[in-house]
C-alpha atoms as a PDB file:
ATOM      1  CA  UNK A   1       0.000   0.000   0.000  1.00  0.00           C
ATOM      2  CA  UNK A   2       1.408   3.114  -0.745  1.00  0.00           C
ATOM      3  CA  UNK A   3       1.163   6.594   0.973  1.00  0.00           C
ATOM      4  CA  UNK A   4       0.518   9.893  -0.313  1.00  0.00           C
ATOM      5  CA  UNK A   5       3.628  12.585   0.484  1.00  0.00           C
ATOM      6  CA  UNK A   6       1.861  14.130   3.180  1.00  0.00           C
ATOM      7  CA  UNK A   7       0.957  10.861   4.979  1.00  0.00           C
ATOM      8  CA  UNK A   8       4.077   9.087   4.709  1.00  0.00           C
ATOM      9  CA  UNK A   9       5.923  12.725   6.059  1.00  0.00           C
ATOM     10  CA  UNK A  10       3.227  13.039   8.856  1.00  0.00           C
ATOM     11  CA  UNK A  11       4.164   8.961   9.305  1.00  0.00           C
ATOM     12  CA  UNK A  12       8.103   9.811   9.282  1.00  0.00           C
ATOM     13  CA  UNK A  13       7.279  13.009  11.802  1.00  0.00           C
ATOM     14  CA  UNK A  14       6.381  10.144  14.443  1.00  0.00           C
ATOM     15  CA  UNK A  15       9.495   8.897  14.294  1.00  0.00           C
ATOM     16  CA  UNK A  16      12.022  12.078  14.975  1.00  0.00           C
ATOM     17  CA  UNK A  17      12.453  12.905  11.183  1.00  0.00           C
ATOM     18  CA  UNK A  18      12.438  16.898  10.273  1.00  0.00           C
ATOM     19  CA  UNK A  19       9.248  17.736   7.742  1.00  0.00           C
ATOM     20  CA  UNK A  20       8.463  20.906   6.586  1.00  0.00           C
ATOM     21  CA  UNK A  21       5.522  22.728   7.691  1.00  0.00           C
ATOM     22  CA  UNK A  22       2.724  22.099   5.148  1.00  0.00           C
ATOM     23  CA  UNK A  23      -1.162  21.860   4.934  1.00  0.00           C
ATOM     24  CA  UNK A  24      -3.383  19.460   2.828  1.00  0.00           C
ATOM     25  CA  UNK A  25      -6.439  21.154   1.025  1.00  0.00           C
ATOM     26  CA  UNK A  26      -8.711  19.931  -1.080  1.00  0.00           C
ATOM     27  CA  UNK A  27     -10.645  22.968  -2.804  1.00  0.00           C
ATOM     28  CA  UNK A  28      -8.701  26.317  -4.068  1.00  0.00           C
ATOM     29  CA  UNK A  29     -10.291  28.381  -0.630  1.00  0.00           C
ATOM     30  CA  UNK A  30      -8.138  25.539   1.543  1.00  0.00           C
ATOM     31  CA  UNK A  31      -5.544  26.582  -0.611  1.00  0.00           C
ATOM     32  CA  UNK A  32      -5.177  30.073  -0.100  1.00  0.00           C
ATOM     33  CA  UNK A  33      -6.597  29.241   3.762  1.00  0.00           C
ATOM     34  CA  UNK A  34      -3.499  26.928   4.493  1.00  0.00           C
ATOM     35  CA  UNK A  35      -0.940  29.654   2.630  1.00  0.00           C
ATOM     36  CA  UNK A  36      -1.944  32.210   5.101  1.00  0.00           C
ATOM     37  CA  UNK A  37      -2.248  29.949   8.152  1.00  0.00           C
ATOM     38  CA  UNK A  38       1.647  29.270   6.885  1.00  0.00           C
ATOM     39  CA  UNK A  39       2.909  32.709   6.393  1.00  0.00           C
ATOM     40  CA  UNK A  40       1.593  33.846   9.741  1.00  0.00           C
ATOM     41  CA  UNK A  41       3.584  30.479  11.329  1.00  0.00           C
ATOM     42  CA  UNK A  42       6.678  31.665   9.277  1.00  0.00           C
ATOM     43  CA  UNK A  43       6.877  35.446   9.761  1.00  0.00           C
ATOM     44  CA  UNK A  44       5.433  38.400   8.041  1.00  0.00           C
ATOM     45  CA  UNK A  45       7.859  38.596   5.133  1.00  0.00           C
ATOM     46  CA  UNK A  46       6.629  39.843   1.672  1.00  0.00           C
ATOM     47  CA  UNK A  47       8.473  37.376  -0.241  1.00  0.00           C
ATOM     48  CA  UNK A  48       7.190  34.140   1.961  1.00  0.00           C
ATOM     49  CA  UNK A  49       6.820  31.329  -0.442  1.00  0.00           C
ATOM     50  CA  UNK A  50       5.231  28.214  -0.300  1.00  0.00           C
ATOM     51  CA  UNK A  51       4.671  25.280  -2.778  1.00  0.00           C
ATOM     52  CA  UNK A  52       1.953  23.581  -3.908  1.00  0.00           C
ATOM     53  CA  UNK A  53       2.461  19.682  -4.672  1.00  0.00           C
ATOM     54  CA  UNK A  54      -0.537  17.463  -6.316  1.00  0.00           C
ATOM     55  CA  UNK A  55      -0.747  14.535  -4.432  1.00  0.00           C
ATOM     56  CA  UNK A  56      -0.393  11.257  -6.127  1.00  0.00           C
ATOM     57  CA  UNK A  57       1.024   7.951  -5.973  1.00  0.00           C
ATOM     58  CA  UNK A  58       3.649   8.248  -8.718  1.00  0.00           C
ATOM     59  CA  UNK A  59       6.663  10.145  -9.512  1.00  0.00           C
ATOM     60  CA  UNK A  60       8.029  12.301 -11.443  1.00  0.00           C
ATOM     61  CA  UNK A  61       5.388  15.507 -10.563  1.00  0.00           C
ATOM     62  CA  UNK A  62       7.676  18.004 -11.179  1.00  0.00           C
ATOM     63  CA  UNK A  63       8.763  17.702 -14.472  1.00  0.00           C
ATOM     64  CA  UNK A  64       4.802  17.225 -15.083  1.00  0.00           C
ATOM     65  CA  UNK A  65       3.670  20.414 -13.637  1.00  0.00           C
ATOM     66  CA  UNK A  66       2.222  19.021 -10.604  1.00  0.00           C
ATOM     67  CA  UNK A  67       4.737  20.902  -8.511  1.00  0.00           C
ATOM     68  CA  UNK A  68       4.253  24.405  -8.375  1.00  0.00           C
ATOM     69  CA  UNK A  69       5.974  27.773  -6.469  1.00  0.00           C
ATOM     70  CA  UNK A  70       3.629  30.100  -5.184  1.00  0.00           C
ATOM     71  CA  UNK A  71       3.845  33.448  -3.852  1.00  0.00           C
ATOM     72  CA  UNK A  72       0.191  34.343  -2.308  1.00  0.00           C
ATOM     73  CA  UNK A  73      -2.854  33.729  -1.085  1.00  0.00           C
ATOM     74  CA  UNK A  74      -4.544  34.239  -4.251  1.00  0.00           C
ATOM     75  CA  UNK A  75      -1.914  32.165  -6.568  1.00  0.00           C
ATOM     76  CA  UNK A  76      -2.152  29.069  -4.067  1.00  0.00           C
ATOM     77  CA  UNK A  77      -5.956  29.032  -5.250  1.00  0.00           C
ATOM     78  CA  UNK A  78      -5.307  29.881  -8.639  1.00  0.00           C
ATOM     79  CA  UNK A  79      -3.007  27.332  -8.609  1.00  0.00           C
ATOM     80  CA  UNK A  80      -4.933  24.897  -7.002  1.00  0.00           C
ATOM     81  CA  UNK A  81      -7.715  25.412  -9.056  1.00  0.00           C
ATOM     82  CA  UNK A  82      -5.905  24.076 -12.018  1.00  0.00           C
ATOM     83  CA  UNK A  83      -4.359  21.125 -10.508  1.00  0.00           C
ATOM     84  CA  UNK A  84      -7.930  19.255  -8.612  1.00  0.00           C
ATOM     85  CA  UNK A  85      -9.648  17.596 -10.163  1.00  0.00           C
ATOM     86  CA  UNK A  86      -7.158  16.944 -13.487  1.00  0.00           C
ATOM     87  CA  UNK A  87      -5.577  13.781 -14.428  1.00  0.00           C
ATOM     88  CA  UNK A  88      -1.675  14.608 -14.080  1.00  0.00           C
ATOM     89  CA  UNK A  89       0.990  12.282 -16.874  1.00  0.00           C
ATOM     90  CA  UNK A  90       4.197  11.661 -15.449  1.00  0.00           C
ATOM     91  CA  UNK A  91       6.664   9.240 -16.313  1.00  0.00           C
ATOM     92  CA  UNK A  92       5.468   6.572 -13.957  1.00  0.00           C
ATOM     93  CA  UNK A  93       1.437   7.018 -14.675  1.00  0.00           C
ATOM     94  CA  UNK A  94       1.245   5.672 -18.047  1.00  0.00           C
ATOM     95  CA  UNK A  95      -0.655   7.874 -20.699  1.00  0.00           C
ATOM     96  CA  UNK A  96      -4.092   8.101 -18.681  1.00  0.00           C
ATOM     97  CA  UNK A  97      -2.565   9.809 -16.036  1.00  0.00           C
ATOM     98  CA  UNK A  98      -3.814   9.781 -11.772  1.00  0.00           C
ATOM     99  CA  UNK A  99      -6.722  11.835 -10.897  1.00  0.00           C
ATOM    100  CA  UNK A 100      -5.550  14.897  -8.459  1.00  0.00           C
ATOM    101  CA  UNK A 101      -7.774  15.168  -5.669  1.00  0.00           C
ATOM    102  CA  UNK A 102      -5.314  16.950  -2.978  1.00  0.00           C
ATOM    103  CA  UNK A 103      -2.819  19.039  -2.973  1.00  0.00           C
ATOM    104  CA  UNK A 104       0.045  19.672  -0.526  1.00  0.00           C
ATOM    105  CA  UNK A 105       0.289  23.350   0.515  1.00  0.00           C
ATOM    106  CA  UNK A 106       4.136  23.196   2.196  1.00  0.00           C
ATOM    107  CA  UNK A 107       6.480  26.181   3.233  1.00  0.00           C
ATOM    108  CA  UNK A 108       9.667  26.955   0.707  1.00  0.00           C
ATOM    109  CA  UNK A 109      12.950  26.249   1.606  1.00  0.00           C
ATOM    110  CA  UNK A 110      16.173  27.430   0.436  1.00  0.00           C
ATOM    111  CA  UNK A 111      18.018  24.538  -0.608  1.00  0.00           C
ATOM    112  CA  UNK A 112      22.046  24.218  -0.705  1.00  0.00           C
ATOM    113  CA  UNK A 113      22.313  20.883  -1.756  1.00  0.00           C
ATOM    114  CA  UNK A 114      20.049  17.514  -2.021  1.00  0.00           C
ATOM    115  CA  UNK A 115      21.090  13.858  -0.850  1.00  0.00           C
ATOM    116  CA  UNK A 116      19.001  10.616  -1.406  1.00  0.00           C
ATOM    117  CA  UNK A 117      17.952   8.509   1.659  1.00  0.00           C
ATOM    118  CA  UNK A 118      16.056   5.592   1.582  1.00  0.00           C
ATOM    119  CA  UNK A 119      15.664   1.983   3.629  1.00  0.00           C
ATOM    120  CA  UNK A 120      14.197  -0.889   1.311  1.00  0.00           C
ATOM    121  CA  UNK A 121      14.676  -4.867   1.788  1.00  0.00           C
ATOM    122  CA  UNK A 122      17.269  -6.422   0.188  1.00  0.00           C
ATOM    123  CA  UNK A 123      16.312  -9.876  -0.568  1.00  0.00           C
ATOM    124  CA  UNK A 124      19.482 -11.360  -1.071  1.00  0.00           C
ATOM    125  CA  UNK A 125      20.646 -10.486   1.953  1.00  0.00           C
ATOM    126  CA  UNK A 126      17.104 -11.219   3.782  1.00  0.00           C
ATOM    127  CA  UNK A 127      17.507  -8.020   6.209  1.00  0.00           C
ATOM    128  CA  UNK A 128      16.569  -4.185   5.850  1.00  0.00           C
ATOM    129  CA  UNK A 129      19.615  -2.337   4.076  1.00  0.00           C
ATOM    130  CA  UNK A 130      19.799   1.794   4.175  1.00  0.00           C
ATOM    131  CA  UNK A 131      20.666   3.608   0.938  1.00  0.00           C
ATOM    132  CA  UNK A 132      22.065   6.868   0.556  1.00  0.00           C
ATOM    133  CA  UNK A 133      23.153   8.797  -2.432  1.00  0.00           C
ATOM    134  CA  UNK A 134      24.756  12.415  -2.734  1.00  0.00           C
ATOM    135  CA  UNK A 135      23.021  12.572  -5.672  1.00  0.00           C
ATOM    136  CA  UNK A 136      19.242  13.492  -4.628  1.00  0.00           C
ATOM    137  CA  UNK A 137      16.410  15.214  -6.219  1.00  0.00           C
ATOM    138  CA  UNK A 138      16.749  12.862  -9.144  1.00  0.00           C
ATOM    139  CA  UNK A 139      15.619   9.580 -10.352  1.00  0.00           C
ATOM    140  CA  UNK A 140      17.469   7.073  -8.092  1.00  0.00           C
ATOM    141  CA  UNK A 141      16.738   4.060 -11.016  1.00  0.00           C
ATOM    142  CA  UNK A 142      18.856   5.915 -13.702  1.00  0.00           C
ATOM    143  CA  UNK A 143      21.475   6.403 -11.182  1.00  0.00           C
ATOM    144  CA  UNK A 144      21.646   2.641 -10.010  1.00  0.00           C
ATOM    145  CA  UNK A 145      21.894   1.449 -13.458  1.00  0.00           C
ATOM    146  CA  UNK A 146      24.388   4.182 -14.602  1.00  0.00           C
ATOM    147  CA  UNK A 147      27.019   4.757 -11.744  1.00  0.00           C
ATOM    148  CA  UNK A 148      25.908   2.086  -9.278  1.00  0.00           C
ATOM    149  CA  UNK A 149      29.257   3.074  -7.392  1.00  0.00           C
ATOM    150  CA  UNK A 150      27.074   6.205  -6.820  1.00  0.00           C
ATOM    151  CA  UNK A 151      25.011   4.615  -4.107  1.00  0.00           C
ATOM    152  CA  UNK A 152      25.755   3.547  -1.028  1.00  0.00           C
ATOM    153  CA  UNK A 153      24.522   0.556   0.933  1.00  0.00           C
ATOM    154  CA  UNK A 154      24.333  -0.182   4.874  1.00  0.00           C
ATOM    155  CA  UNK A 155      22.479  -3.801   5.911  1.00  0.00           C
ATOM    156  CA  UNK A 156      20.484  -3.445   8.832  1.00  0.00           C
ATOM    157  CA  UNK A 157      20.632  -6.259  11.391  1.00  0.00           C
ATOM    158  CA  UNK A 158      17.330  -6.789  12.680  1.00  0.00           C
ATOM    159  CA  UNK A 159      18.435  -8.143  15.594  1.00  0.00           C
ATOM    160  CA  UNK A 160      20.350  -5.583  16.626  1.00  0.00           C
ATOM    161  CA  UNK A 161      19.174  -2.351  14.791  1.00  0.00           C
ATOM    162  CA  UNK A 162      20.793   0.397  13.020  1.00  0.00           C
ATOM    163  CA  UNK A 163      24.383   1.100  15.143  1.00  0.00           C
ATOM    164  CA  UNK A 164      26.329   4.331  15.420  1.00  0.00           C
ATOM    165  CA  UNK A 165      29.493   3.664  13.719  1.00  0.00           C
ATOM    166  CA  UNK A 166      27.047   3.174  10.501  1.00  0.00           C
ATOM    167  CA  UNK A 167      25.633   6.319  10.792  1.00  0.00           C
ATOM    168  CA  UNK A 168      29.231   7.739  11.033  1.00  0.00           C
ATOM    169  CA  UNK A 169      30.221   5.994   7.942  1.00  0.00           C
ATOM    170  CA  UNK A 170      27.346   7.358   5.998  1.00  0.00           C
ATOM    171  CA  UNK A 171      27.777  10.827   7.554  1.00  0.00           C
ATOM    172  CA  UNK A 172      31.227  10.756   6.190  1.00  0.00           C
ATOM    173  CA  UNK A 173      30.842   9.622   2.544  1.00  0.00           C
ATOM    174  CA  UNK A 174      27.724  12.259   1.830  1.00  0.00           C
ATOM    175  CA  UNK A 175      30.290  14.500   3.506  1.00  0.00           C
ATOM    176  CA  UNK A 176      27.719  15.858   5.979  1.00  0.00           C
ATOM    177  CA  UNK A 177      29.255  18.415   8.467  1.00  0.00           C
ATOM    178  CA  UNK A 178      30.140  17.506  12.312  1.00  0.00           C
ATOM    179  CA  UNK A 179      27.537  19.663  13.319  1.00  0.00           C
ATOM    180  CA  UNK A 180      24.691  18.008  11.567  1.00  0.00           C
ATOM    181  CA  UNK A 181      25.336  14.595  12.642  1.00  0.00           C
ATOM    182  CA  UNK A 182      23.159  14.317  15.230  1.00  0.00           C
ATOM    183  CA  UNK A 183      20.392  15.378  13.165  1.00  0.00           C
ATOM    184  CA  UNK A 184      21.481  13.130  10.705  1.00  0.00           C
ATOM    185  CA  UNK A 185      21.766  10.281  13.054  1.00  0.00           C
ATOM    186  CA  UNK A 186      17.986  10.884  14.136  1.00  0.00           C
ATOM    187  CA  UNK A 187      16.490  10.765  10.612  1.00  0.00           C
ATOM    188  CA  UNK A 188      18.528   7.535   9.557  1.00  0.00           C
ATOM    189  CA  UNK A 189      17.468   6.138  12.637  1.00  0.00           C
ATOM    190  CA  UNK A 190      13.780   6.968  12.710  1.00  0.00           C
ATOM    191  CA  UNK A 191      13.990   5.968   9.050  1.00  0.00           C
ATOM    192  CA  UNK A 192      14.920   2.042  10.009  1.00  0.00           C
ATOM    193  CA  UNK A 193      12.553   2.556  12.950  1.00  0.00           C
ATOM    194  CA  UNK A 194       9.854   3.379  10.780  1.00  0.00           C
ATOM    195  CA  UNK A 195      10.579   0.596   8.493  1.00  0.00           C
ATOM    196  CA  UNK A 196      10.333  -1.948  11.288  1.00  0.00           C
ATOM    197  CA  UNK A 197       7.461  -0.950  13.114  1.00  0.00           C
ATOM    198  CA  UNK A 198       5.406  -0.398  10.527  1.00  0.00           C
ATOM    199  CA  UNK A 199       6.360  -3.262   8.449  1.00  0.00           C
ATOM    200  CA  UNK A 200       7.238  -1.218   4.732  1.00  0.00           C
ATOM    201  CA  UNK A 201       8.785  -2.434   2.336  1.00  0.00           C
ATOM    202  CA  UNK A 202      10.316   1.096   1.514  1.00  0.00           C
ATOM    203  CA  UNK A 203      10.907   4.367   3.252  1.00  0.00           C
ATOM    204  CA  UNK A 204      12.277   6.932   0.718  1.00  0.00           C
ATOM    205  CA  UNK A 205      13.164  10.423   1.260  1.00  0.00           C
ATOM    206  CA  UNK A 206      14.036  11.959  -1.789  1.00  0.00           C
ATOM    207  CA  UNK A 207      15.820  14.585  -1.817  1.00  0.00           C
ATOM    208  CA  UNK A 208      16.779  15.003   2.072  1.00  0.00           C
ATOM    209  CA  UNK A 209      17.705  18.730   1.617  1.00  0.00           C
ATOM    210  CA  UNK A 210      20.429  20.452   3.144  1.00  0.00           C
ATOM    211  CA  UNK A 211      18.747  24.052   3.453  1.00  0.00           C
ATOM    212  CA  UNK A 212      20.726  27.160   3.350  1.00  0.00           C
ATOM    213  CA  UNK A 213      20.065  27.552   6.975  1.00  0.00           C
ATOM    214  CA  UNK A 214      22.142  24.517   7.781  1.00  0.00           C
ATOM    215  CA  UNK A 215      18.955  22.671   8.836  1.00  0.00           C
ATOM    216  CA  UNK A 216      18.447  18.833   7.188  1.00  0.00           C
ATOM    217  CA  UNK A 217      15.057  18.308   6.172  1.00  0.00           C
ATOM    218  CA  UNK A 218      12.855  15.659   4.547  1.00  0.00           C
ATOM    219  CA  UNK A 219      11.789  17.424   1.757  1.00  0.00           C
ATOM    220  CA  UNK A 220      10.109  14.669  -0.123  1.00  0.00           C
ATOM    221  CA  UNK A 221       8.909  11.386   1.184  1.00  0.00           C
ATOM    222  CA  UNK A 222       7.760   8.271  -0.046  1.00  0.00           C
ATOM    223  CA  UNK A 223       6.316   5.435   2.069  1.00  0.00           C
ATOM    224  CA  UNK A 224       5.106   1.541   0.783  1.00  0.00           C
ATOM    225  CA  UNK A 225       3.406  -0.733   3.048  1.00  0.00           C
ATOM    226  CA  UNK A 226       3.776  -4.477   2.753  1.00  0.00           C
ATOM    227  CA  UNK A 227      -0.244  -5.363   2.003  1.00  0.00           C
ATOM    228  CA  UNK A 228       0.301  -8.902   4.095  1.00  0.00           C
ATOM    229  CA  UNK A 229       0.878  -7.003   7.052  1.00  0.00           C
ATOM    230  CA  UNK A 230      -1.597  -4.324   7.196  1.00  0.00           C
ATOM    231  CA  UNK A 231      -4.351  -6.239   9.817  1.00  0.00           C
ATOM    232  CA  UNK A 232      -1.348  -5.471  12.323  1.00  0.00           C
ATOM    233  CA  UNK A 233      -1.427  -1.903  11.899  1.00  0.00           C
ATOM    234  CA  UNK A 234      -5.338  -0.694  11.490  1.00  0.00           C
ATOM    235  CA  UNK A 235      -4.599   2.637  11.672  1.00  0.00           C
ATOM    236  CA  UNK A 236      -2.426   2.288   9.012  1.00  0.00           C
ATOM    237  CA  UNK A 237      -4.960   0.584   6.761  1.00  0.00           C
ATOM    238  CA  UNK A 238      -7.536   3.280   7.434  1.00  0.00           C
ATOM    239  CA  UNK A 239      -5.368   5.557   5.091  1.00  0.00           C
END
């Protein structure tokens, strides 16, 4: 079972990992009602931006138009307007497209640079393995087929759990600063933690964004479900 963005980022929240601030609406007035309820939460500055994400289960949004910067009340509406209720194409929808029935109203960030995080199953090894990338932001596929030496891979025991000297290791190859590795610590390990406990068979954050405050933030976020294991977690089915 998949989760829309804002579900699997309210899911990831639970578990210690850094979201941005962000409202779902489902009719243009929720729109421009959740860009004001932001911009009062984020200051009074003219040039407060939010964005406005369609919310689907498939990627590839952006490059279809279902990602969009706004600047105002009135454009998060406008916006919004255009996106409910159409089918949005992307690369992974086929030609009919998904039906957009909520959008993501979310704060802007200024972005410095954009990693790939993600824990999945690796079925060779028959354990949980973590897999980062300094390359975020794009399509992690083309990268794994193209410069697999690009990614790189930490096996989770599931005995034991995700240990420090691993999150050191990773900290060092995406060349994350000192300062930022406690943060960093808490997302990989809510990441694994949320993998467990809920029983998914992937927990993707992609891209985990570096913002120019020095702040590490989940800016995207994808979450599966294994189906066989859903009676276990009814609140999890309900969504």
């Amino acid at each position: 079972m998949k989760l829309h963005e804002f579900q699997a980022k309210r899911l990831l929240a639970q578990f210690g990992v850094p979201v941005p601030r962000g409202m779902v609406a489902t009719t243009p007035q929720q729109a421009s009602r959740a860009y004001r309820a932001l911009k009062r939460r984020g200051g009074s500055s003219r040039k407060f931006s939010c964005t406005l994400k369609a919310q689907i289960h498939a990627g590839g949004r952006g490059k279809a138009g279902g990602v969009r910067a706004i600047a105002s009340a009135h454009d998060a509406a406008a916006q919004a307007k255009r996106l409910l209720g159409s089918s949005l194409v992307t690369s992974q929808t086929g030609p009919q497209g998904l039906p957009v029935r909520r959008v993501l109203v979310e704060e802007g960030l200024g972005i410095k640079r954009e990693l790939y995080l993600a824990v999945t199953l690796d079925r060779f090894a028959a354990r949980p393995c973590v897999l980062a990338s300094r390359e975020g932001g794009v399509e992690i596929e083309t990268i794994a087929t193209a410069r697999p030496q690009a990614i790189l891979r930490e096996s989770v025991d599931p005995i034991v759990g995700w240990r420090a000297f691993q999150t050191r290791r990773l900290q060092n190859a995406l060349k994350i600063p000192a300062a930022q590795g406690p943060i960093f610590g808490q997302i990989v390990h809510g990441m694994t933690r949320c993998f467990m406990d809920c029983e998914a068979s992937l927990v993707e954050i992609n891209p985990l964004v570096e913002s120019t405050d020095g702040k590490l933030v989940a800016l995207d976020a994808k979450v599966v479900l294994d189906d066989h294991a859903l009676f276990r977690h009814p609140k999890l089915a309900a969504w």
